[in-house]
PDB file of N, CA and C in Angstrom:
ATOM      1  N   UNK A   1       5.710   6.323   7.494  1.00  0.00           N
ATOM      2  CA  UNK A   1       6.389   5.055   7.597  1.00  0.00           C
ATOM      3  C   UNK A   1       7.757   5.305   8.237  1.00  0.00           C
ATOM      4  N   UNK A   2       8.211   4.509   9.286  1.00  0.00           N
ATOM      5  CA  UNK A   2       9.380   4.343   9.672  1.00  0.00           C
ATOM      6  C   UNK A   2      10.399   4.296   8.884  1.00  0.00           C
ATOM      7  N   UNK A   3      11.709   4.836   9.577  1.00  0.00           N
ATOM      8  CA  UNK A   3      12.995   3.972   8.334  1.00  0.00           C
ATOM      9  C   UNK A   3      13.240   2.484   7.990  1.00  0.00           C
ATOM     10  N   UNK A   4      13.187   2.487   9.209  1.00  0.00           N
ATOM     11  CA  UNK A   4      13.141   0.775   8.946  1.00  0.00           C
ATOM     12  C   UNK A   4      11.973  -0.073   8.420  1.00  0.00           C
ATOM     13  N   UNK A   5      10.832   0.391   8.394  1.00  0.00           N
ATOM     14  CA  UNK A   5       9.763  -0.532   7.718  1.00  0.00           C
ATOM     15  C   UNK A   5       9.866   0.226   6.291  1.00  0.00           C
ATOM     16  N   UNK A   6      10.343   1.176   6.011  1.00  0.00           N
ATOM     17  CA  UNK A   6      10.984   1.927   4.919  1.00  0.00           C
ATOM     18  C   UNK A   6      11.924   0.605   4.080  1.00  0.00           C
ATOM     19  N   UNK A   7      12.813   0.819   5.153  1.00  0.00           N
ATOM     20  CA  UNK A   7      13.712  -0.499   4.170  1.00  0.00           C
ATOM     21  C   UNK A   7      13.391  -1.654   4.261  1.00  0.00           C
ATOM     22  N   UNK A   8      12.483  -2.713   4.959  1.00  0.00           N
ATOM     23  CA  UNK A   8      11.705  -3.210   4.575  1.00  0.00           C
ATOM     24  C   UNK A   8      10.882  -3.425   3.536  1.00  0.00           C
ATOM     25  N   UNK A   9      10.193  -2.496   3.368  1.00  0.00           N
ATOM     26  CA  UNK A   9       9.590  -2.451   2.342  1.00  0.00           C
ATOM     27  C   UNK A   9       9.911  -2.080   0.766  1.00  0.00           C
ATOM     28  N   UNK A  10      11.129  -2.344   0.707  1.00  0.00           N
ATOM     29  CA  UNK A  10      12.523  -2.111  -0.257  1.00  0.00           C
ATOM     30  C   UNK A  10      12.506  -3.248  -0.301  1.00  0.00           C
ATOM     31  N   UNK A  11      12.912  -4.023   0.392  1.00  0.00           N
ATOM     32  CA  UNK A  11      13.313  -5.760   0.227  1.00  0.00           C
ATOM     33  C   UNK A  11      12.179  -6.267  -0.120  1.00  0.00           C
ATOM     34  N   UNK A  12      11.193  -6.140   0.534  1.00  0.00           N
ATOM     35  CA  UNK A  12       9.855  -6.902   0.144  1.00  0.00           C
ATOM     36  C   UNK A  12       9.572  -6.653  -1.254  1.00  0.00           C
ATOM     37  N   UNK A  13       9.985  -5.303  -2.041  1.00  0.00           N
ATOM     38  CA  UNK A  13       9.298  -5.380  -3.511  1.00  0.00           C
ATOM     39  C   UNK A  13      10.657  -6.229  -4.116  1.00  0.00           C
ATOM     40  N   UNK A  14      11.408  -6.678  -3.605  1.00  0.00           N
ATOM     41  CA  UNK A  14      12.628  -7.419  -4.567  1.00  0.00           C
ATOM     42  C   UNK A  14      11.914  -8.811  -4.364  1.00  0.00           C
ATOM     43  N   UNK A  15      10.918  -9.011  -3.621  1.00  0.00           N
ATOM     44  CA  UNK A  15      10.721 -10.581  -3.456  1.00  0.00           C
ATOM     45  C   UNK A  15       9.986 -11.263  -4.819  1.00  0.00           C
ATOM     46  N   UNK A  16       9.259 -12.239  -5.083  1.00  0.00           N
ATOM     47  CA  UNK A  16       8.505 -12.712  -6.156  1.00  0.00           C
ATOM     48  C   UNK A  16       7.013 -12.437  -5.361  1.00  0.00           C
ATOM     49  N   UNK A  17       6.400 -12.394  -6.523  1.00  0.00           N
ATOM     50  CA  UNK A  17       4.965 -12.137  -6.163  1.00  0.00           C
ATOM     51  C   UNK A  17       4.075 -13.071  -5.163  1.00  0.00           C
ATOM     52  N   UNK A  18       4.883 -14.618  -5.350  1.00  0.00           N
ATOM     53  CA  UNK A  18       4.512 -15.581  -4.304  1.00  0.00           C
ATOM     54  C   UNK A  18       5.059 -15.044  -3.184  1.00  0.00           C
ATOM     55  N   UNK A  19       6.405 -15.238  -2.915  1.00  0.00           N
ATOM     56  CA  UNK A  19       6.977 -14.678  -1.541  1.00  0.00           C
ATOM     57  C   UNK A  19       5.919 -13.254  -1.648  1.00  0.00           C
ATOM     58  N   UNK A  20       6.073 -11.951  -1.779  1.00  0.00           N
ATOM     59  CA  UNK A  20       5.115 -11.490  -1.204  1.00  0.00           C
ATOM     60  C   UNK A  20       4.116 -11.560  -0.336  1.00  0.00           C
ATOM     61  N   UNK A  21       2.946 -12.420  -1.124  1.00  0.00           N
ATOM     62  CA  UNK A  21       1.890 -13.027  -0.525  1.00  0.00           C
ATOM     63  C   UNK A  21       1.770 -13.892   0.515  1.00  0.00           C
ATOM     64  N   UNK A  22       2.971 -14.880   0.510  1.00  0.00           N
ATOM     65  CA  UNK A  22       3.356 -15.238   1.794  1.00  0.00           C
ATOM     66  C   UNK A  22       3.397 -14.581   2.877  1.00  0.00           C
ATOM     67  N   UNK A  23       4.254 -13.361   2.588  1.00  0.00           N
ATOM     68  CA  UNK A  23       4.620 -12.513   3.664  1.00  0.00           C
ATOM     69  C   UNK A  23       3.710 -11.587   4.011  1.00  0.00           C
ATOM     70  N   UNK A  24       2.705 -11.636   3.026  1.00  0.00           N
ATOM     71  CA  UNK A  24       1.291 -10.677   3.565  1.00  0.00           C
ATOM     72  C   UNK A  24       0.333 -11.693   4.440  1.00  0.00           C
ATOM     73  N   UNK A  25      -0.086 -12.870   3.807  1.00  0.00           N
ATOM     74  CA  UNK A  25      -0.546 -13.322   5.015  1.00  0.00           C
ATOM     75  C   UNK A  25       0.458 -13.425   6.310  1.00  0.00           C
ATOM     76  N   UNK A  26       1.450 -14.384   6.375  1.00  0.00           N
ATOM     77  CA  UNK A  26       1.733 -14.087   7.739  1.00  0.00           C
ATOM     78  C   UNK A  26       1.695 -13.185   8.826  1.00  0.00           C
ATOM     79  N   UNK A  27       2.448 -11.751   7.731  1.00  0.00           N
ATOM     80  CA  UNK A  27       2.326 -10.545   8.469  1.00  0.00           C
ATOM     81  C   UNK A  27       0.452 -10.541   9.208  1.00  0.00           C
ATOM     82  N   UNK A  28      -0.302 -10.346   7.817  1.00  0.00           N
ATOM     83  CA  UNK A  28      -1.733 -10.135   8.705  1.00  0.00           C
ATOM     84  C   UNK A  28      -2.514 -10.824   9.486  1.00  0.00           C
ATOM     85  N   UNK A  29      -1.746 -12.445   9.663  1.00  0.00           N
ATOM     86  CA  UNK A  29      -2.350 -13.456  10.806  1.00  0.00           C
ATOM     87  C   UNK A  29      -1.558 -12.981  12.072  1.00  0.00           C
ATOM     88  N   UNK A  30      -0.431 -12.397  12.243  1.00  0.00           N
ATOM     89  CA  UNK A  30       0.106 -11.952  12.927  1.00  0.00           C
ATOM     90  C   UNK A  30      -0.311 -10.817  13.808  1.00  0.00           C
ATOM     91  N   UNK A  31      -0.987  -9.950  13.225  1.00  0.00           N
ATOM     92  CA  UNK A  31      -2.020  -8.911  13.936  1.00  0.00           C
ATOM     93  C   UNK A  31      -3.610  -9.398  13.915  1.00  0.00           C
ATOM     94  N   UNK A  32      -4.111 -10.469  13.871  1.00  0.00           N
ATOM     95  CA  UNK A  32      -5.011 -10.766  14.216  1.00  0.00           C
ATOM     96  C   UNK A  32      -5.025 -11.473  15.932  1.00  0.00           C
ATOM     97  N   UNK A  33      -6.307 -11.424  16.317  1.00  0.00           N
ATOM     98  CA  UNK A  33      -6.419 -11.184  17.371  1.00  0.00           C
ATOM     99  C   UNK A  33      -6.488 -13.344  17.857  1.00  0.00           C
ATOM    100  N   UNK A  34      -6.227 -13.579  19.166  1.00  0.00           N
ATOM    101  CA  UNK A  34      -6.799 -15.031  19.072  1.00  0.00           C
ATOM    102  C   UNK A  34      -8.234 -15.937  18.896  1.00  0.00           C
ATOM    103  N   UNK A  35      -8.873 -14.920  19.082  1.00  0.00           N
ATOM    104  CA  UNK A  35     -10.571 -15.429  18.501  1.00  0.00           C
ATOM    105  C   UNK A  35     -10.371 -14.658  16.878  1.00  0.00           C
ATOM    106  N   UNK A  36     -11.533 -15.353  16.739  1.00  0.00           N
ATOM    107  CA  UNK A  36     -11.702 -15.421  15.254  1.00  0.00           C
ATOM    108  C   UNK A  36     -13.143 -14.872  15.170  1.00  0.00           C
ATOM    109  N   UNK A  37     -13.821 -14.509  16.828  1.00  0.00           N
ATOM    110  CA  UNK A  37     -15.552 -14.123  16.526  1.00  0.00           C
ATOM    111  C   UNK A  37     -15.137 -12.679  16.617  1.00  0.00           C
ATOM    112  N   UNK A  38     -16.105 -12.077  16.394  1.00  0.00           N
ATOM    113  CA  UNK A  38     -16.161 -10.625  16.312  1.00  0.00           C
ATOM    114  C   UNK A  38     -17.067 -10.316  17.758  1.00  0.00           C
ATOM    115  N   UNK A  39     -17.330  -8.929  18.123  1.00  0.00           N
ATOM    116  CA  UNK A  39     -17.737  -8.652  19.239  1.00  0.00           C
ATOM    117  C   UNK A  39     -19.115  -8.636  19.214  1.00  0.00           C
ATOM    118  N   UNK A  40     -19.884  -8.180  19.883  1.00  0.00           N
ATOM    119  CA  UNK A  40     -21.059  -7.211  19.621  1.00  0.00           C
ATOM    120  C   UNK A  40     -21.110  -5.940  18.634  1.00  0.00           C
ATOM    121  N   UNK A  41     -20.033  -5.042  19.863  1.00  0.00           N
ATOM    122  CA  UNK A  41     -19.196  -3.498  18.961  1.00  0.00           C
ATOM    123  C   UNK A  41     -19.692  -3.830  17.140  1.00  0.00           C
ATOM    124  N   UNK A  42     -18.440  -4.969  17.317  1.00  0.00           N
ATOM    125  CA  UNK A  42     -18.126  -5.076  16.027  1.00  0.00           C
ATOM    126  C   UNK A  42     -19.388  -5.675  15.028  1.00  0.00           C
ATOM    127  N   UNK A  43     -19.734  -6.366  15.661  1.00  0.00           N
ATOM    128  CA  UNK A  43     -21.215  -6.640  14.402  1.00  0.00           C
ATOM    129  C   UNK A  43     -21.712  -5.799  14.430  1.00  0.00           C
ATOM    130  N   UNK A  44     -22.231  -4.566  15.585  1.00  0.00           N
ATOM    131  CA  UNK A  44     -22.826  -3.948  15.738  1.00  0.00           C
ATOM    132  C   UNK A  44     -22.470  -2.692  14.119  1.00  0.00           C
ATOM    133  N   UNK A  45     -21.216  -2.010  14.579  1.00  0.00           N
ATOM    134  CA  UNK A  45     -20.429  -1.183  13.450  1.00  0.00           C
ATOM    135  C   UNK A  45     -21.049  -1.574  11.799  1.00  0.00           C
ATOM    136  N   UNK A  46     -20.650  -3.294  11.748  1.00  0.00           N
ATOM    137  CA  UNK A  46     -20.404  -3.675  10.714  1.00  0.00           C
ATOM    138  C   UNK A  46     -22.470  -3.351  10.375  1.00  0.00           C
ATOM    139  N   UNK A  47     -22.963  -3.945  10.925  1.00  0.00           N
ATOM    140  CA  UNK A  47     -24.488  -3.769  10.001  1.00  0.00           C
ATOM    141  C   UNK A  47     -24.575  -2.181  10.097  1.00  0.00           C
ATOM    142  N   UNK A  48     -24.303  -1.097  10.909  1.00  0.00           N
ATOM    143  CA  UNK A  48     -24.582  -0.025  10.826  1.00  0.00           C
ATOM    144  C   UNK A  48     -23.763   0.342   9.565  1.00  0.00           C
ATOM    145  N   UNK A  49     -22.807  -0.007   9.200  1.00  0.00           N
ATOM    146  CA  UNK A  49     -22.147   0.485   7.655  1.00  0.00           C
ATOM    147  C   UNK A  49     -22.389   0.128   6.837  1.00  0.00           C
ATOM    148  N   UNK A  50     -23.314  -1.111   6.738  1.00  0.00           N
ATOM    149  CA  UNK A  50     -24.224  -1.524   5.801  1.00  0.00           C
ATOM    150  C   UNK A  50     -25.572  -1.057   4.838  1.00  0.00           C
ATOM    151  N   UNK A  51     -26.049  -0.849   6.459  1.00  0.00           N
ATOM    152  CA  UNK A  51     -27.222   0.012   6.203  1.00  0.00           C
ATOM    153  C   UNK A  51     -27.293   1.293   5.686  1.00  0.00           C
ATOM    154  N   UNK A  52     -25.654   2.245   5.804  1.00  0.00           N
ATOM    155  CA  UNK A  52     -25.837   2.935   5.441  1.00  0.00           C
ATOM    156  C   UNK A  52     -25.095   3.419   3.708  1.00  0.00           C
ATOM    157  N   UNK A  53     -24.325   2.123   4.046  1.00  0.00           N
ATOM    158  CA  UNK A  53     -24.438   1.758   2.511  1.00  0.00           C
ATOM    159  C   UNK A  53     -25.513   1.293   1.199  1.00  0.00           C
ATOM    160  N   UNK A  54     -26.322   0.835   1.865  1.00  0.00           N
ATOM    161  CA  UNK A  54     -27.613   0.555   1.360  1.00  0.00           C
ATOM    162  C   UNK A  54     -28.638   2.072   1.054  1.00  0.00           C
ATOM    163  N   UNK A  55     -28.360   2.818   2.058  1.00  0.00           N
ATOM    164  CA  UNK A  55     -29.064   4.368   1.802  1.00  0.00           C
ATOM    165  C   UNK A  55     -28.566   4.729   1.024  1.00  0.00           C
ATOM    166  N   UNK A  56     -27.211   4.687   0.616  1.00  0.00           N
ATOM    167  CA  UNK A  56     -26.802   6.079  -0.564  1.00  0.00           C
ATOM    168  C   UNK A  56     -25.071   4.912  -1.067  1.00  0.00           C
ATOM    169  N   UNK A  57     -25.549   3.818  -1.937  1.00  0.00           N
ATOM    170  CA  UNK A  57     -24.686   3.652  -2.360  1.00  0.00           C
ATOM    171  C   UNK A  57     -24.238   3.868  -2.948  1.00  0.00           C
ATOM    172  N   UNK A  58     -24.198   4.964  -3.864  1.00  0.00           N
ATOM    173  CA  UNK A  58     -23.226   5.858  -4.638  1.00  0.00           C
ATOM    174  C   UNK A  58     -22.334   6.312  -4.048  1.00  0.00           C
ATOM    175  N   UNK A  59     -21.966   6.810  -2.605  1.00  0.00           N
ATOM    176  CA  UNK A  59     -21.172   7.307  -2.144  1.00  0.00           C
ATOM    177  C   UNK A  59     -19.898   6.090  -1.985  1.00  0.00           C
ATOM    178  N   UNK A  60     -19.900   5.043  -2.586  1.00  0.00           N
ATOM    179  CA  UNK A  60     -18.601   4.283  -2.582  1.00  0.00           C
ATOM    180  C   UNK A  60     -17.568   4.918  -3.325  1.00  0.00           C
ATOM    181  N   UNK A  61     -16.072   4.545  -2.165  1.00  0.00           N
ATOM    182  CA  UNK A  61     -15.071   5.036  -3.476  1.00  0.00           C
ATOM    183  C   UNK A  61     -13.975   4.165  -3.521  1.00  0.00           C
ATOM    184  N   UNK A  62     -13.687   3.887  -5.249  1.00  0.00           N
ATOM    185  CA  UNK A  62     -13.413   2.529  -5.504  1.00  0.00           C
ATOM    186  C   UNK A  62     -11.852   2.275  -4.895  1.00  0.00           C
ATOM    187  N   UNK A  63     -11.490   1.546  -5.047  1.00  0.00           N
ATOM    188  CA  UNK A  63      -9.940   1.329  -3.891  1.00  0.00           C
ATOM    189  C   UNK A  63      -9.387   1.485  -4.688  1.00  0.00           C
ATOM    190  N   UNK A  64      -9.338   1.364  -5.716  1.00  0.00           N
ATOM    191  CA  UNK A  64      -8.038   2.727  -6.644  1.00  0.00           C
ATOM    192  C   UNK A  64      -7.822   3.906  -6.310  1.00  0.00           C
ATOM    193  N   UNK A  65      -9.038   4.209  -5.668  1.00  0.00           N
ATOM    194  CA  UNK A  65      -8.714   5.829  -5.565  1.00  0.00           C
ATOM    195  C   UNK A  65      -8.209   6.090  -4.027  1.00  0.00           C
ATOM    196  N   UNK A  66      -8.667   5.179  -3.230  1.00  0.00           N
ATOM    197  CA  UNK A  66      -8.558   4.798  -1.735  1.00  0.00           C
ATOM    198  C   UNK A  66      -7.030   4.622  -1.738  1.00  0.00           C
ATOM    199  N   UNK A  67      -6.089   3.869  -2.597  1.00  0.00           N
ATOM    200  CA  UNK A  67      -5.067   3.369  -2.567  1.00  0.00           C
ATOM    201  C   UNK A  67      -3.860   4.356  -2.866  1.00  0.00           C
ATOM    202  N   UNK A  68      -4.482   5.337  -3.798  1.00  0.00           N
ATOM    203  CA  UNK A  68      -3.797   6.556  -4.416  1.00  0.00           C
ATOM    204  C   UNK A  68      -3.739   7.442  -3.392  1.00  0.00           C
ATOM    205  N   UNK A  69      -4.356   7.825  -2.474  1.00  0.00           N
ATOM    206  CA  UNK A  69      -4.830   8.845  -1.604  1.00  0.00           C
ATOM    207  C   UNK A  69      -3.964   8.507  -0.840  1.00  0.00           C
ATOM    208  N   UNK A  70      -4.283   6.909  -0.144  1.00  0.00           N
ATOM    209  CA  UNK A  70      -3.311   6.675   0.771  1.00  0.00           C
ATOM    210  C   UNK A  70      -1.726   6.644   0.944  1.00  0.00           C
ATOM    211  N   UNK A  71      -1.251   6.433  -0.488  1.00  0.00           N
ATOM    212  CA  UNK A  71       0.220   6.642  -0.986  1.00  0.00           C
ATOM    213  C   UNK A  71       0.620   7.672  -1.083  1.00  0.00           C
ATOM    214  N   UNK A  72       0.166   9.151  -1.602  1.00  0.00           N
ATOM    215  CA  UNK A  72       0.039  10.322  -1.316  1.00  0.00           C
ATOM    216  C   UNK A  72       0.323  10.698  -0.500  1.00  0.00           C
ATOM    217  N   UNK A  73      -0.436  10.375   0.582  1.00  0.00           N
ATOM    218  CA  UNK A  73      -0.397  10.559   2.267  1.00  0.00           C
ATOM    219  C   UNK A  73       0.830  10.500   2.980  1.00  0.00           C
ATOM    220  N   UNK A  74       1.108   9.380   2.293  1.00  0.00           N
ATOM    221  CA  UNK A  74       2.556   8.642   3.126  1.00  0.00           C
ATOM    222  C   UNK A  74       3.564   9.338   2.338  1.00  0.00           C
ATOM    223  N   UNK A  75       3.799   9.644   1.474  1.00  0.00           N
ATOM    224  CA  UNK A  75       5.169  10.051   0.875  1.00  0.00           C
ATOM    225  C   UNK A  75       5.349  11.273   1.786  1.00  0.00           C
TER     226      UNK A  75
END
């Protein structure tokens, strides 16, 4: 993480849990693209991760642990 999205993200945990959420959607309509369909690629990807979720769904890992890893990462 940058310094500045560093301190950013300092201010953002002083906000209320509404403001937050505000500021998470905006932020993530903000990096969305101007269509709203997906590609080929992309359907394509998406049923292939399906399917292979469907083969061996045990191999999920729950976003607690996804979330921990990723914070880890970043420090």
């Amino acid at each position: 993480m940058t310094k500045t999205a560093a301190v950013l993200h300092q201010k953002a945990l002083r906000l209320s849990a509404e403001e937050r959420a505000d500021l998470l959607i905006a932020l993530w309509e903000s990096m969305s693209s101007d269509s709203d369909e997906i590609s080929a690629g992309e359907l394509a990807f998406a049923k292939q991760r399906f399917e292979e979720h469907k083969a061996t769904p045990n191999k999920v890992v729950p976003w607690r642990k996804v979330r921990s890893e990723l914070r880890a990462k970043s420090r």
